[in-house]
Protein backbone atom coordinates (compact mmCIF):
# COMPACT_ATOMS: atom_id res chain seq x y z
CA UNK A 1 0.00 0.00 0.00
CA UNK A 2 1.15 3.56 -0.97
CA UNK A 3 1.81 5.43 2.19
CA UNK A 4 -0.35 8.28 0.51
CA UNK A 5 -4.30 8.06 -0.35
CA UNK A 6 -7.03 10.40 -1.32
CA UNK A 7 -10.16 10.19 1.03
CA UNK A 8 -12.08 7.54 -0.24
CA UNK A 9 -14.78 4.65 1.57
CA UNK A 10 -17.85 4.75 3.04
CA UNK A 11 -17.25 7.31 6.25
CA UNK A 12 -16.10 9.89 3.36
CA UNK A 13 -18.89 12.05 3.37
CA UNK A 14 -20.52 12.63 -1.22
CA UNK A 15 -18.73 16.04 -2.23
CA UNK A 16 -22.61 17.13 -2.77
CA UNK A 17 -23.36 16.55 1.00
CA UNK A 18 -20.06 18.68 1.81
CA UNK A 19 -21.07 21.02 -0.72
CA UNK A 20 -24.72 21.59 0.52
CA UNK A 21 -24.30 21.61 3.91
CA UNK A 22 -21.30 24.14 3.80
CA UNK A 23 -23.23 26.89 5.36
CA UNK A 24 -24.17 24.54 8.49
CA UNK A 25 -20.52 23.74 8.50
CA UNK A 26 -18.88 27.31 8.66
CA UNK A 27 -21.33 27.79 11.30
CA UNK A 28 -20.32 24.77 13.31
CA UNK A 29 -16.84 25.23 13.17
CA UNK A 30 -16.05 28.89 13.46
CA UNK A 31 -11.97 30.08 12.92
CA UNK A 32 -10.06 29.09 16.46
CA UNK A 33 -12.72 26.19 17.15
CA UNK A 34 -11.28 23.18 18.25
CA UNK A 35 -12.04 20.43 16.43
CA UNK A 36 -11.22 16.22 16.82
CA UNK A 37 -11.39 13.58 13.85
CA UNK A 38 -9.76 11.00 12.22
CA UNK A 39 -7.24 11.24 8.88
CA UNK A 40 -9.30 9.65 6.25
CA UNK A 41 -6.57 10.59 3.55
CA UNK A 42 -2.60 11.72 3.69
CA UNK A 43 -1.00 13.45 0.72
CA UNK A 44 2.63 15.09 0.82
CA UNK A 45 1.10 18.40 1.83
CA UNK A 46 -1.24 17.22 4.83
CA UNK A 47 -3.94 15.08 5.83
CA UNK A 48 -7.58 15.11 5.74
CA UNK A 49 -9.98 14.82 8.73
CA UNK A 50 -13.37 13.59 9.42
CA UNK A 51 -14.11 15.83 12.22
CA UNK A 52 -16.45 14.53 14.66
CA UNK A 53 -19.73 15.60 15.43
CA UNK A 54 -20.13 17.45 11.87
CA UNK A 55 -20.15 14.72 9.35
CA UNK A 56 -20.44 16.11 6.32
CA UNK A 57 -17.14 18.44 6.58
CA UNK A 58 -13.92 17.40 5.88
CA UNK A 59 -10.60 19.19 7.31
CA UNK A 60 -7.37 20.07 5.44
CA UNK A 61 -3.99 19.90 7.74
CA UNK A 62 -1.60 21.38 5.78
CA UNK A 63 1.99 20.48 6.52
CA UNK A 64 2.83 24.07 6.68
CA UNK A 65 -0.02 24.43 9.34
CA UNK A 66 1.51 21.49 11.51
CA UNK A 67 3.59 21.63 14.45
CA UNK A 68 7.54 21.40 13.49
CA UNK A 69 9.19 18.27 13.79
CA UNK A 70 5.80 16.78 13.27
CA UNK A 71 5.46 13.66 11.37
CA UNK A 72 2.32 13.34 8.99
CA UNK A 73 -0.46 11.50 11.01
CA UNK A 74 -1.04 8.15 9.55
CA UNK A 75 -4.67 6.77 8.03
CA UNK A 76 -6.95 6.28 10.57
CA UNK A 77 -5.21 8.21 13.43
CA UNK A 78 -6.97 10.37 15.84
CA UNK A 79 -5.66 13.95 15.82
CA UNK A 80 -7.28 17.63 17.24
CA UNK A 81 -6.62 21.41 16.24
CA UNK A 82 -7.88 24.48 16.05
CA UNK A 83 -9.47 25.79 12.45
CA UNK A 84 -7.78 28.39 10.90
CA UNK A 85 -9.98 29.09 7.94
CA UNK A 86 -12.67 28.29 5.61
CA UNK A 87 -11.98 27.50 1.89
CA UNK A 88 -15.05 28.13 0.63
CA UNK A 89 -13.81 27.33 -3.30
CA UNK A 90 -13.48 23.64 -2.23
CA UNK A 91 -15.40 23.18 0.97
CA UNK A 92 -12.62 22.61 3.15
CA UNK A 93 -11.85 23.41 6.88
CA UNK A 94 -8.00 24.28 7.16
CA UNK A 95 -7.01 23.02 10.35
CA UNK A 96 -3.63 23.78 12.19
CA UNK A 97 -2.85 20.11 14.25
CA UNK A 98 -2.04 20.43 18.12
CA UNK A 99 1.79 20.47 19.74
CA UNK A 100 1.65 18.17 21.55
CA UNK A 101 1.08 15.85 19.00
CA UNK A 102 4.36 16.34 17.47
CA UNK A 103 5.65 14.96 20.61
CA UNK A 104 3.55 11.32 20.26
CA UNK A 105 5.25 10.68 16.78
C-alpha cells in the first residue's frame, strides 16, 4: 500500500453533502474552534480529517499548518486542532494540528 491516499470509503462524506451543507458547516466550526477527527486521507502536503460531530465536513492539515518536527499522522489516526480558515472554493476546513502531537510521533 502507498503510504499516501485520497479520502475515499464509506465514512467519506458525497462532495454534494459537503457542498450543501457548507453553510451549516462554517457555522459549526467557526476560525479558532477546536475540532477532533480521524485522517481519512494523507497526501505530501497534509492530511484530511473527518471531524467529529459534523459529518459532512472534511478538514485540510496542511503540513505548513503542523507543528515542526511533526510527522504526517497516519490513516486512521486520531488527531485535534484548532481551524484556521474556511476555503469556501473547495469546501474545506484548514485546520492547524495540536503540539503536543508532534511529541507522540
Amino acid at each position: 500500500m502507498d503510504e499516501y491516499a485520497w479520502p475515499t470509503g464509506p465514512e467519506v462524506p458525497a462532495s454534494d453533502l459537503v457542498r450543501d451543507s457548507w453553510e451549516a458547516t462554517v457555522a459549526a466550526l467557526p476560525v479558532e474552534a477546536r475540532i477532533t477527527g480521524e485522517v481519512i486521507g494523507r497526501q505530501p502536503f497534509g492530511v484530511f480529517i473527518r471531524i467529529d460531530g459534523v459529518p459532512n465536513a472534511i478538514a485540510l492539515a496542511e503540513i505548513t499548518a503542523m507543528p515542526r518536527g511533526m510527522n504526517l499522522p497516519a490513516l486512521g489516526a486520531l488527531v485535534s486542532g484548532e481551524v484556521l480558515w474556511h476555503a469556501a472554493h473547495n469546501h474545506q476546513v484548514k485546520v492547524r494540528l495540536d503540539e503536543r502531537q508532534a511529541n507522540d510521533q
